[in-house]
N, C-alpha and C. Protein backbone atom coordinates (compact mmCIF):
# COMPACT_ATOMS: atom_id res chain seq x y z
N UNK A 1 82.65 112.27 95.66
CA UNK A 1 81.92 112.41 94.42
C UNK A 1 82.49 113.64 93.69
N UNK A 2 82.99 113.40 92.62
CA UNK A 2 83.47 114.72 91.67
C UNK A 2 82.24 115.56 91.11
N UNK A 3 82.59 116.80 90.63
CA UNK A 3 81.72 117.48 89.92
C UNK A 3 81.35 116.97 88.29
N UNK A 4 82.39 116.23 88.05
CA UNK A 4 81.61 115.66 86.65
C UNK A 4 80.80 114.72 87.06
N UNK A 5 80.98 113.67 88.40
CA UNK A 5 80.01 112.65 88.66
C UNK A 5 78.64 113.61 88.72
N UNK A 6 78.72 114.22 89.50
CA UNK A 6 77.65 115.09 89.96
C UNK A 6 76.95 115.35 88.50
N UNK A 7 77.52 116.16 87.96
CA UNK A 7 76.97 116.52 86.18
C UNK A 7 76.44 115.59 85.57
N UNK A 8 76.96 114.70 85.35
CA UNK A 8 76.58 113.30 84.87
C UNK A 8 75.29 112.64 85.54
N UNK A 9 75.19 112.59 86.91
CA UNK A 9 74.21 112.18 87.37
C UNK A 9 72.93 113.47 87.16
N UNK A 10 73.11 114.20 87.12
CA UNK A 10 72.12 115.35 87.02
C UNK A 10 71.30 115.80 85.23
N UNK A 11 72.45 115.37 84.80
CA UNK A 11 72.16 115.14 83.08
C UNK A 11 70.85 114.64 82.88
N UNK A 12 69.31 115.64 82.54
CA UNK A 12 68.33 115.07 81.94
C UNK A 12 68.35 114.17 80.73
N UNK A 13 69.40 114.37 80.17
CA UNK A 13 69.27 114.21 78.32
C UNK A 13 69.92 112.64 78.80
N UNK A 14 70.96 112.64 79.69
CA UNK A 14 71.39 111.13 80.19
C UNK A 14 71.09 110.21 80.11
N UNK A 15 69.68 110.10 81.03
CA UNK A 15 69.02 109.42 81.68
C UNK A 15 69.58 108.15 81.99
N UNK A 16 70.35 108.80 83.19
CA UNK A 16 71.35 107.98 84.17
C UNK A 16 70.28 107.44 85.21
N UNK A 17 71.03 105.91 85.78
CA UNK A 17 70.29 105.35 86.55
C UNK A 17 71.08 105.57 87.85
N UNK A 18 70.98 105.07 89.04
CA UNK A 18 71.73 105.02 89.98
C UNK A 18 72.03 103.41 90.26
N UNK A 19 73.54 103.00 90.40
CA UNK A 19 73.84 101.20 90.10
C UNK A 19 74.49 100.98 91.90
N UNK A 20 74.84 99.84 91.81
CA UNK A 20 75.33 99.59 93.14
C UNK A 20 76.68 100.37 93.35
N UNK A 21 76.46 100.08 94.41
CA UNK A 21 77.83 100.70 95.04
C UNK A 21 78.14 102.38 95.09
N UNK A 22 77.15 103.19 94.91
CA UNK A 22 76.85 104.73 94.45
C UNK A 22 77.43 104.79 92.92
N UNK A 23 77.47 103.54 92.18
CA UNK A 23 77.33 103.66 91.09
C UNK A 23 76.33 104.56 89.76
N UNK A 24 77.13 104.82 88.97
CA UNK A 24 75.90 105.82 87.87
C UNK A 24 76.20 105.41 86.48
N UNK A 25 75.26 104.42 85.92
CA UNK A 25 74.89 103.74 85.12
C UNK A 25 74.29 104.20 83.55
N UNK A 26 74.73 104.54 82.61
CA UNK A 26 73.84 105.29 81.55
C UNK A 26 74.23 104.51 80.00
N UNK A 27 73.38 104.99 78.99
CA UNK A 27 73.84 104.22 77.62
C UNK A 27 74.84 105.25 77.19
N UNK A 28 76.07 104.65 76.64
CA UNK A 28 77.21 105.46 75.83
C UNK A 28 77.18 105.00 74.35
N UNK A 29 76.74 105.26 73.67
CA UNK A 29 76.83 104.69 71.90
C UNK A 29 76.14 103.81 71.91
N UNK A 30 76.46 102.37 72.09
CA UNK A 30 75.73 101.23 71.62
C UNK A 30 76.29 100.20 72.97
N UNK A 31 76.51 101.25 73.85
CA UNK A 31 76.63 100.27 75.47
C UNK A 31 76.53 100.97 76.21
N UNK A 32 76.51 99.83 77.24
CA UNK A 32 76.17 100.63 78.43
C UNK A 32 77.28 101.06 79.27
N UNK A 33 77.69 101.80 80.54
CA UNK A 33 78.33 102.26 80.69
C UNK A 33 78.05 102.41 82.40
N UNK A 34 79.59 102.23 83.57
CA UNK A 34 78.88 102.07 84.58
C UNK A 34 80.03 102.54 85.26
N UNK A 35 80.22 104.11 86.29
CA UNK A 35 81.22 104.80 86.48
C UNK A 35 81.02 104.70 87.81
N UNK A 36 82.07 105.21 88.55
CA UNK A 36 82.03 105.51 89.81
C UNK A 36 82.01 106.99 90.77
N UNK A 37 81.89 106.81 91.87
CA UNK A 37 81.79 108.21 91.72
C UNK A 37 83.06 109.31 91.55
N UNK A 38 84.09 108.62 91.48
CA UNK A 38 85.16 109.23 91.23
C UNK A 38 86.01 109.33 90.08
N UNK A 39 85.04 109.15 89.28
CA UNK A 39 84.66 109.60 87.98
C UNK A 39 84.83 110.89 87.68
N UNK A 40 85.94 110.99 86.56
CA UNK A 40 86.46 112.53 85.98
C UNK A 40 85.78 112.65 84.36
N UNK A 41 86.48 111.88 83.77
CA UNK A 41 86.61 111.40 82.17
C UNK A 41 87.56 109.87 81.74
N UNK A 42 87.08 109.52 80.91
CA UNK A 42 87.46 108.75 80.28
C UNK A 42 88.86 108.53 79.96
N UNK A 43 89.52 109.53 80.23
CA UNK A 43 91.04 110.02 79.27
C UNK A 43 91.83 109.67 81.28
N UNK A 44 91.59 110.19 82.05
CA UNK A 44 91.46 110.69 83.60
C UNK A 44 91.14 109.73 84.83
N UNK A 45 90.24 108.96 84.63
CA UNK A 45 89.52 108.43 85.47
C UNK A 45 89.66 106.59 84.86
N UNK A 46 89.88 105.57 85.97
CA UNK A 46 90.02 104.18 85.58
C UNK A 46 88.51 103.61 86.12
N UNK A 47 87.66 104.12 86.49
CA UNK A 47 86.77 104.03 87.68
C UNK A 47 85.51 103.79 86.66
N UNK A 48 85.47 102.97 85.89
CA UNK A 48 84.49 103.14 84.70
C UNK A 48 84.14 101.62 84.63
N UNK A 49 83.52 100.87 83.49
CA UNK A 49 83.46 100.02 82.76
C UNK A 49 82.19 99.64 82.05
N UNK A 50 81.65 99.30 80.48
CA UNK A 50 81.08 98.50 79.85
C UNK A 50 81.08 97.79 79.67
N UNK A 51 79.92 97.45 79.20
CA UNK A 51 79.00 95.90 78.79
C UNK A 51 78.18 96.66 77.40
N UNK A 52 77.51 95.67 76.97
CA UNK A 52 76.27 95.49 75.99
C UNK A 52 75.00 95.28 76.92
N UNK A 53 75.04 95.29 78.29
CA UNK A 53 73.67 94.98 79.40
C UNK A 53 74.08 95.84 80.80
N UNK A 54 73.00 96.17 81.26
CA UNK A 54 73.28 96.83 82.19
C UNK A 54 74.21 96.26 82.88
N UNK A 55 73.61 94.94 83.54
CA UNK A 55 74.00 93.84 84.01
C UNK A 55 75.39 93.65 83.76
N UNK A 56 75.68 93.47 82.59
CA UNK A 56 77.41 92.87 82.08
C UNK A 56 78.01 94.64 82.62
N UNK A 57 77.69 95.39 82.46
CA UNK A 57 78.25 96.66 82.78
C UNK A 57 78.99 96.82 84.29
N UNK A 58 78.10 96.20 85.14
CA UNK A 58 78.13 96.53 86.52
C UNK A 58 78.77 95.26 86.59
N UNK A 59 78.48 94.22 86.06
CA UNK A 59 79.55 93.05 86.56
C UNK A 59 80.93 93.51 86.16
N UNK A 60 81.23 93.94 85.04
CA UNK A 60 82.70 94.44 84.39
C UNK A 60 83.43 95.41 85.65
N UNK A 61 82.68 96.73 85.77
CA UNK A 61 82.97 97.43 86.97
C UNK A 61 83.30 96.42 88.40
N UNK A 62 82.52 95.93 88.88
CA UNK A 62 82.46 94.93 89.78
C UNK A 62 84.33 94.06 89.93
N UNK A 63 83.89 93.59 88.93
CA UNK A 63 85.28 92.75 88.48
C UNK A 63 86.41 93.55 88.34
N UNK A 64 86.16 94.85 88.16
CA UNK A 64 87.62 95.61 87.96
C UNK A 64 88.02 96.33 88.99
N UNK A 65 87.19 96.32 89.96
CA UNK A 65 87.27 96.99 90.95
C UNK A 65 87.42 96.10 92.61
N UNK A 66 86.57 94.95 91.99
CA UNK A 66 86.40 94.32 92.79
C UNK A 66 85.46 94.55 94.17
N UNK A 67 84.36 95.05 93.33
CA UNK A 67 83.07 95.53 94.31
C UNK A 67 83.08 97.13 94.83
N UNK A 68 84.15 97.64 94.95
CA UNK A 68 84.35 98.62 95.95
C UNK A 68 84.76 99.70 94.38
N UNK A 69 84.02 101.02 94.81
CA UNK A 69 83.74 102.28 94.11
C UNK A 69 85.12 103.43 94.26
């Protein structure tokens, strides 16, 4: 788990969920958004993916990863 995961999950203003797989789940703009824990940034990190639903979020991740974090 990185220290930005960590940050991110700790973020009141977030209000991050916790998703499968030690997944961390939150709204980014006008989607949702579903990282892993090895999660840096956006620019850094492939370990990410959106949807428009929680659901499509974690399936996208899912699919890009192929289950595993």
């Amino acid at each position: 788990m990185t220290p930005e995961f960590e940050l991110l999950m700790n973020d009141p203003d977030l209000e991050s969920i916790r998703g499968p797989g030690n997944t961390l789940i939150f709204v980014d703009g006008d989607q949702y958004c579903c990282v892993g824990p090895e999660f840096v940034s956006i620019e850094e990190s492939q370990c990410y993916a959106f949807g428009s639903t929680k659901d499509e979020a974690i399936a996208n991740y899912a699919a890009k990863f192929g289950g595993r974090g």
